[in-house]
Protein backbone atom coordinates (compact mmCIF):
# COMPACT_ATOMS: atom_id res chain seq x y z
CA UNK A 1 -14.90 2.09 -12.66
CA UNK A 2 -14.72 -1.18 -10.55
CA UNK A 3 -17.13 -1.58 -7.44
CA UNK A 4 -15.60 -4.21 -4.73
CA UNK A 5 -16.72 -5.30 -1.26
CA UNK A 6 -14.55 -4.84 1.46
CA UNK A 7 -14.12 -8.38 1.14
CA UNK A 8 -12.74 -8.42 -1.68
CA UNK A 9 -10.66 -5.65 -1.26
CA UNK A 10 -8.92 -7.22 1.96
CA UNK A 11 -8.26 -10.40 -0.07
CA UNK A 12 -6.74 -8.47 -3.33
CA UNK A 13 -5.45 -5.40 -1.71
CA UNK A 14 -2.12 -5.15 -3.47
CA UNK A 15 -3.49 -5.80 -6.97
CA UNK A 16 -6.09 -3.36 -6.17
CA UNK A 17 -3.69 -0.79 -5.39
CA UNK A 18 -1.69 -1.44 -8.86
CA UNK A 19 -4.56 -0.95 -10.31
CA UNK A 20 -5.51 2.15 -8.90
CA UNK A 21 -1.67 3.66 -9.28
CA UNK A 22 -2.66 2.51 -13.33
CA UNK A 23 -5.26 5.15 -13.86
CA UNK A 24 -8.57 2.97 -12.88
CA UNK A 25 -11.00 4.31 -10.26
CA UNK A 26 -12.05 1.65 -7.80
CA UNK A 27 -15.42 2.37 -5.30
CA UNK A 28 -15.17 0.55 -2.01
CA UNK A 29 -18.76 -0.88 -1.19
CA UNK A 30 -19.88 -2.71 1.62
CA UNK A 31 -21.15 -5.68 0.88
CA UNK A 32 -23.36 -8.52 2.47
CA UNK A 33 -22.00 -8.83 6.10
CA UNK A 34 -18.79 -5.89 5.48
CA UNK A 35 -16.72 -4.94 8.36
CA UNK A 36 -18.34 -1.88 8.82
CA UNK A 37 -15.17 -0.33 10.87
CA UNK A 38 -12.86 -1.21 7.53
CA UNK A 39 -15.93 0.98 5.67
CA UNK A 40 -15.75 4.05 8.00
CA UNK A 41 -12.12 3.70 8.12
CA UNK A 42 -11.79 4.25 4.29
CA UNK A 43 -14.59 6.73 4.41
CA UNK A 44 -12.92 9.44 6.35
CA UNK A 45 -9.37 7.70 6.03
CA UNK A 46 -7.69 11.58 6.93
CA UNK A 47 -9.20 11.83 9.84
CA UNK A 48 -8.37 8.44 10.86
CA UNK A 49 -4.33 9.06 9.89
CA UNK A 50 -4.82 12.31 12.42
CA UNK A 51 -6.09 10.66 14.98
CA UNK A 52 -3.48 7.98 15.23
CA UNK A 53 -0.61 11.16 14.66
CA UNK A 54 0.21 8.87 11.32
CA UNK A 55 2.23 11.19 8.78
CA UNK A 56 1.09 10.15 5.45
CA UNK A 57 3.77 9.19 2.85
CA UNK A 58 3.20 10.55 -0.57
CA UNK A 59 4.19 7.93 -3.55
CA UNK A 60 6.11 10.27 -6.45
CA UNK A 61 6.98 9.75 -9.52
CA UNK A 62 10.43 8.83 -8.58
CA UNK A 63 8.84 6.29 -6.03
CA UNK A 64 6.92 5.00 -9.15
CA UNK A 65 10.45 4.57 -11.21
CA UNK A 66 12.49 3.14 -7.98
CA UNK A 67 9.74 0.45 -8.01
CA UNK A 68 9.76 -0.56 -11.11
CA UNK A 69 12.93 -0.64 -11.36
CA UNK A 70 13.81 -2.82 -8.89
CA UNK A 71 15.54 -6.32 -8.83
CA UNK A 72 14.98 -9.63 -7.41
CA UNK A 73 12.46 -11.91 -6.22
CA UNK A 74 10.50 -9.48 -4.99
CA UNK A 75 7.20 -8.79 -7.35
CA UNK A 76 4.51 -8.10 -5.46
CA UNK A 77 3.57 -4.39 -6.50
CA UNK A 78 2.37 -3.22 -2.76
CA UNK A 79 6.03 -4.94 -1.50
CA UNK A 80 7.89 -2.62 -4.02
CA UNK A 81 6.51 0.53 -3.46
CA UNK A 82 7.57 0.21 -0.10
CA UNK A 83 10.62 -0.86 -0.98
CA UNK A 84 11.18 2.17 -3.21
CA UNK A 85 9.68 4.81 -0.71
CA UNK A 86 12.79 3.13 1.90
CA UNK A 87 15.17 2.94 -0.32
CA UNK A 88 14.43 6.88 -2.07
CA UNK A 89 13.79 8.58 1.11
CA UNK A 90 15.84 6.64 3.36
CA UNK A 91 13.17 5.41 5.97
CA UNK A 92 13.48 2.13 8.18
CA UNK A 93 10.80 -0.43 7.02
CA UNK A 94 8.88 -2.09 9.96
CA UNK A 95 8.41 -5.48 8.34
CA UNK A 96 9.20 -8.71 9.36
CA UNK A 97 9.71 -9.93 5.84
CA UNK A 98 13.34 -11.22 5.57
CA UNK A 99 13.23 -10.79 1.89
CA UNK A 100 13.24 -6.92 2.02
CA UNK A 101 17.02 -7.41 3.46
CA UNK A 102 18.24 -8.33 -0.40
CA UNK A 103 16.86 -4.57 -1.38
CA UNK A 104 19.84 -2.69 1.10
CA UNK A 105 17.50 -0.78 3.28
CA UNK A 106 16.40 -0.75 6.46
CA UNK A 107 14.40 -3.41 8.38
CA UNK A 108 13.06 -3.37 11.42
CA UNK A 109 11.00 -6.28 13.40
């Protein structure tokens, strides 16, 4: 189990997340000076989705494949997933990353 500060977690998020979708457990902890809204936000993150009438998107095994899968210049592991949930279930990306237009999905911004 790694322990990280919210710090640190805003500066590494996407390797954080790969390393999460790996297997390892990670513990958010505040640490000297933490955004305490980021902390209560990932505290009671379902109730936060609710209140903003978010719909959560589930990452599946076939998301996991799509990703990895992928080709291009593309590599950042965060980028791909999202790339694979658009491209498997057919959603519009909001993302004003030009790039994402070389993958055949959606973009909006």
């Amino acid at each position: 189990m790694k322990v990280v500060t919210v710090h640190a977690a805003k500066t590494a998020l996407s390797q954080l997340l790969a390393r999460v979708e790996a297997g390892e457990e990670i513990v958010l902890a505040p640490g000297q000076g933490a955004d305490r809204q980021a902390v209560a936000i990932v505290t009671d993150l379902d109730a936060v989705v609710a209140s903003q009438s978010f719909i959560a998107l589930p990452v599946s095994i076939r998301h996991g494949q799509t990703g990895g899968t992928l080709p291009g210049p593309r590599r950042d592991p965060f980028d791909r997933r999202l790339i694979a949930q658009a491209v498997v279930d057919r959603l519009v990306l909001v993302s004003n990353e030009k790039i994402f237009d070389t993958y055949g999905i959606e973009r909006l911004w």
